[in-house]
Protein backbone atom coordinates (compact mmCIF):
# COMPACT_ATOMS: atom_id res chain seq x y z
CA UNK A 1 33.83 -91.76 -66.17
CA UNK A 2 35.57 -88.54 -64.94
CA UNK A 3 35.55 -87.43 -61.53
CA UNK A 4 36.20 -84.87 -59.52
CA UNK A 5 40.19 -84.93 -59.08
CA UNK A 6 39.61 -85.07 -55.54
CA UNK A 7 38.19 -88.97 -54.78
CA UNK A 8 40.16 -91.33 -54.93
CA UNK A 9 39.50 -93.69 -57.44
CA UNK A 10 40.17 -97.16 -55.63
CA UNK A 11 37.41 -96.08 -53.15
CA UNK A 12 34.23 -97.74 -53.50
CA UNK A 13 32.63 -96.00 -50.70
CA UNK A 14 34.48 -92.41 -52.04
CA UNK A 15 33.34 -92.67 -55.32
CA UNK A 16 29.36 -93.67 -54.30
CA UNK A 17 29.54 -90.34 -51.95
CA UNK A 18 30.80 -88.79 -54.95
CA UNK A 19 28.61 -89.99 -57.50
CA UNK A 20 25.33 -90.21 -55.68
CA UNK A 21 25.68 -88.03 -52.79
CA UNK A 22 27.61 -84.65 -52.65
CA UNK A 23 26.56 -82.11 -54.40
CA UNK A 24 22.98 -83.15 -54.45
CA UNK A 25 20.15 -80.68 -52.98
CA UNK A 26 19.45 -82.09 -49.26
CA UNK A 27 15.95 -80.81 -47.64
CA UNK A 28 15.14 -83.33 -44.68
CA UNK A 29 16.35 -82.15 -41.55
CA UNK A 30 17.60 -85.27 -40.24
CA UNK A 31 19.99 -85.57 -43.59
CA UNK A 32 20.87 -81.86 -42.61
CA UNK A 33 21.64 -82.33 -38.64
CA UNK A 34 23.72 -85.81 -39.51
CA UNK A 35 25.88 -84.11 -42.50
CA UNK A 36 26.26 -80.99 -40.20
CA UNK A 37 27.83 -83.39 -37.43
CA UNK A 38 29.82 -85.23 -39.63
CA UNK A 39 31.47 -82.21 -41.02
CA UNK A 40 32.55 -80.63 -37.22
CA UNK A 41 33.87 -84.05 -36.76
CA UNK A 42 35.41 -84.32 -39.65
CA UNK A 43 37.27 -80.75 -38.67
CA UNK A 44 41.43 -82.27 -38.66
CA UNK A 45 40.76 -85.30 -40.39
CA UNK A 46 40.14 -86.91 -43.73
CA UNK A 47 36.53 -87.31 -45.14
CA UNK A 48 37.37 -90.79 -46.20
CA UNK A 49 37.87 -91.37 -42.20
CA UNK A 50 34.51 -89.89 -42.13
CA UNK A 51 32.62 -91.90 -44.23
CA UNK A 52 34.23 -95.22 -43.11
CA UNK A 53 33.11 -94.36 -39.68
CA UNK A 54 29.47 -92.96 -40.51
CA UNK A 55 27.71 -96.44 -39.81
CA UNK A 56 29.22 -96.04 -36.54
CA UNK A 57 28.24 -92.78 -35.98
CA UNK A 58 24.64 -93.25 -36.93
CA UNK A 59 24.17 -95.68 -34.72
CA UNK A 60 26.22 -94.06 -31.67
CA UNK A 61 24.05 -90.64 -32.09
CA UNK A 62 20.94 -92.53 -32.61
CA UNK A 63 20.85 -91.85 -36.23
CA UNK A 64 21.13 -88.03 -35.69
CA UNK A 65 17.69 -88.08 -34.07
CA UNK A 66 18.33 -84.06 -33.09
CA UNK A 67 15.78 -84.17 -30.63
CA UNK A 68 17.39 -87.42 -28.44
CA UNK A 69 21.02 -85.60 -29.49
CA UNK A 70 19.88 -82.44 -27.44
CA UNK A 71 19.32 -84.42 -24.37
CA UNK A 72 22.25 -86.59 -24.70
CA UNK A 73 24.11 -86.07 -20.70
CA UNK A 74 26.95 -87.25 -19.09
CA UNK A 75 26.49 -90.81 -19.34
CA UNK A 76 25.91 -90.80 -23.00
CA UNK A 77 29.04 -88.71 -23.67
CA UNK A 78 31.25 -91.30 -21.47
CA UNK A 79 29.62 -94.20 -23.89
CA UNK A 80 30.38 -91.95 -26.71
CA UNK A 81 33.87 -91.97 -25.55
CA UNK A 82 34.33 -95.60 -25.39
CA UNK A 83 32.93 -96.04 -29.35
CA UNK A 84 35.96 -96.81 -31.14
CA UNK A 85 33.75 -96.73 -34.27
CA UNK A 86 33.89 -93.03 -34.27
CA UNK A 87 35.62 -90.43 -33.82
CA UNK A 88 36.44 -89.78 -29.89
CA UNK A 89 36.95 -86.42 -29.04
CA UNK A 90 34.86 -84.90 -25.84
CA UNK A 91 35.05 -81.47 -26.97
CA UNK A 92 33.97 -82.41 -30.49
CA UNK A 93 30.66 -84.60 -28.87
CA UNK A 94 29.82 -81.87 -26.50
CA UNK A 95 29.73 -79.25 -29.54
CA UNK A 96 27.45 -81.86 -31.64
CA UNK A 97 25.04 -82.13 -28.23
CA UNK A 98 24.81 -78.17 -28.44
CA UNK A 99 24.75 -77.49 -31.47
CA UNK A 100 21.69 -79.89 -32.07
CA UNK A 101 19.87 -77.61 -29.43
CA UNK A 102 21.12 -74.67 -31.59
CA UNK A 103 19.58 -77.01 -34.51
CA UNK A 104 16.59 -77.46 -32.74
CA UNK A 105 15.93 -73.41 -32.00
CA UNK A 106 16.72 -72.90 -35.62
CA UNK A 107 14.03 -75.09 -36.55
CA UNK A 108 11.56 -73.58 -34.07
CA UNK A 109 12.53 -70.01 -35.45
CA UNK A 110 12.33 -70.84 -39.32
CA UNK A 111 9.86 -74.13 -39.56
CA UNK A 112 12.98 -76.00 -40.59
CA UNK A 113 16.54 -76.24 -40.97
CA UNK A 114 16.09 -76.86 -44.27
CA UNK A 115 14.28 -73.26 -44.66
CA UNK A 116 17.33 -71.57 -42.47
CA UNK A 117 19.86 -72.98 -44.69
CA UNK A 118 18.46 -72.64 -48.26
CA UNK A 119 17.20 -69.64 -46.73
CA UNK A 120 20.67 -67.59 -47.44
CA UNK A 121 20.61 -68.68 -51.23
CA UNK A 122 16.60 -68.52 -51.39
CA UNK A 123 16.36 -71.37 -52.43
CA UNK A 124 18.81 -71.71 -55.18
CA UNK A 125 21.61 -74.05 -55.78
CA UNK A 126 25.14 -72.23 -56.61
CA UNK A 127 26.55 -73.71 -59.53
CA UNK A 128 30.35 -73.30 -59.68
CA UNK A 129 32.54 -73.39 -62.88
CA UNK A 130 35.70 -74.22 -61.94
CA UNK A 131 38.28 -77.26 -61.74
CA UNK A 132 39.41 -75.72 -58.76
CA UNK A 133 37.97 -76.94 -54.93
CA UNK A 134 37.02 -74.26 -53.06
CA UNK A 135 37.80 -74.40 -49.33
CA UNK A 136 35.30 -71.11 -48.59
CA UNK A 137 33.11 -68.35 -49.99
CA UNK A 138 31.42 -65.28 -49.05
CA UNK A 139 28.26 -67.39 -48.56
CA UNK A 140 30.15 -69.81 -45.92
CA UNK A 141 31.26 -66.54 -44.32
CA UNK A 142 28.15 -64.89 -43.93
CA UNK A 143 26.32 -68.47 -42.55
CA UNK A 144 29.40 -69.36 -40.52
CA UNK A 145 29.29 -65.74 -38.94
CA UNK A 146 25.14 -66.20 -37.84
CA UNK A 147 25.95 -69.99 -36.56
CA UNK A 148 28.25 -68.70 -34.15
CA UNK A 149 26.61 -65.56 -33.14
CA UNK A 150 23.64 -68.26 -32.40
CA UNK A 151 26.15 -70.35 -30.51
CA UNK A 152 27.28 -73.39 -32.36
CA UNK A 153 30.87 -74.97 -32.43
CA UNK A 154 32.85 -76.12 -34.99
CA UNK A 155 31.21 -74.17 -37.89
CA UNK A 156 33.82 -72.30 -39.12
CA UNK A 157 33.82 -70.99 -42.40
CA UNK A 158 35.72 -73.79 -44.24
CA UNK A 159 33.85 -76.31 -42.28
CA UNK A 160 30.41 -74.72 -43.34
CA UNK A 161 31.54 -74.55 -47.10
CA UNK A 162 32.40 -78.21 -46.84
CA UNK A 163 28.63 -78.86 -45.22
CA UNK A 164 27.04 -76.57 -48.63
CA UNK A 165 28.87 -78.85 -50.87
CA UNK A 166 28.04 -82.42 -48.92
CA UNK A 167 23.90 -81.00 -48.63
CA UNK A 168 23.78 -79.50 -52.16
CA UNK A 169 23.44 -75.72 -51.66
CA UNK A 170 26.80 -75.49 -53.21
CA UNK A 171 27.60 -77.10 -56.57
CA UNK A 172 31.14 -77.71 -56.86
CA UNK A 173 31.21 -80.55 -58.95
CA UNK A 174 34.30 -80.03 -61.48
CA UNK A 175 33.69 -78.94 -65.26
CA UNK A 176 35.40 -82.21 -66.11
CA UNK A 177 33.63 -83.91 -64.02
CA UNK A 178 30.50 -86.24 -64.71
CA UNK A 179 28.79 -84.75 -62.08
CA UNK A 180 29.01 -81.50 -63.45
C-alpha cells in the first residue's frame, strides 16, 4: 500500500494515524479540543513525538475533558510540569488552559465546536489534489486570524492547517496515496 510520502514507514503507530485517523471528518468536541491541544504542543516538534506521548497527555489533561481543562490552576500546572510523559513547557500548558475557556465560549456562541469549525467550510470537506503537503491556506488564515482575535495561543496559521488536516476539514491525503 502507498502512503503519503510523509510517514514513515517503520512506524506502527505513524502509519495507524495515517491510515485510520488523519484526514478523516472529526465532529465530537472532545476529539476536536484534544487534536487542537496536541497540535499547539506539537508547535517545534515532531508529530511522531506527539503521538508517542498522546497516552500521556490524555491522561495528564484528563482526557481533554475542556470543561475540567478550563479550571485547571496553579497546582495542576506544577503537576503538569513534573509529567515527563508529555511535553513540559509552562507557556505551552497555560495556552491549552485558555484556550479551552476560549473552546468553551466558542461552544456557548455556536452550539459546538464542531459547528464553529466546519462552520468556515459549511460543512464541506476540502479535497486537495496534490502530492505536495501543504503547510497553510487561505482557509487556515482566515480561522487562525478569528482564533486569535478571540484570544487563543498557539494557533497560528500553519498550526491551524495542521489541526484541518488531523480533524478532517482538510483532505490532504496524496493522489498516490491509498488514502486518497
Amino acid at each position: 500500500m502507498k502512503r503519503c510520502a510523509w510517514v514513515d514507514e517503520k512506524s506502527d503507530l505513524y502509519k495507524k494515524y495515517h491510515d485510520e485517523e488523519w484526514g478523516v471528518p472529526k465532529y465530537d468536541d472532545r476529539d476536536l479540543f484534544e487534536l487542537l491541544i496536541l497540535e499547539s504542543f506539537q508547535a517545534g516538534l515532531s508529530w511522531i513525538t506527539i503521538l508517542k506521548k498522546r497516552d500521556a497527555f490524555r491522561k495528564g489533561f484528563d482526557f481533554f475533558d475542556v470543561k475540567k481543562v478550563s479550571e485547571y490552576g496553579e497546582e495542576k500546572i506544577e503537576e503538569l510540569l513534573k509529567n515527563d510523559g508529555i511535553i513540559r513547557s509552562r507557556n505551552k500548558i497555560r495556552s491549552a488552559i485558555l484556550n479551552a475557556k476560549i473552546f468553551i465560549q466558542i461552544q456557548n456562541e455556536y452550539g459546538s465546536f464542531s459547528d464553529y469549525i466546519w462552520s468556515f467550510t459549511k460543512g464541506k470537506v476540502i479535497k486537495n489534489k496534490t502530492d505536495k503537503l501543504n503547510v497553510s491556506s487561505p482557509l487556515s488564515d482566515e480561522i487562525s486570524k478569528d482564533l486569535k482575535k478571540r484570544g487563543m495561543k498557539y494557533v497560528g496559521t500553519v498550526i491551524i492547517y495542521s489541526y484541518l488536516q488531523a480533524i478532517g476539514v482538510v483532505n490532504d491525503h496524496e493522489i498516490s496515496c491509498f488514502c486518497y
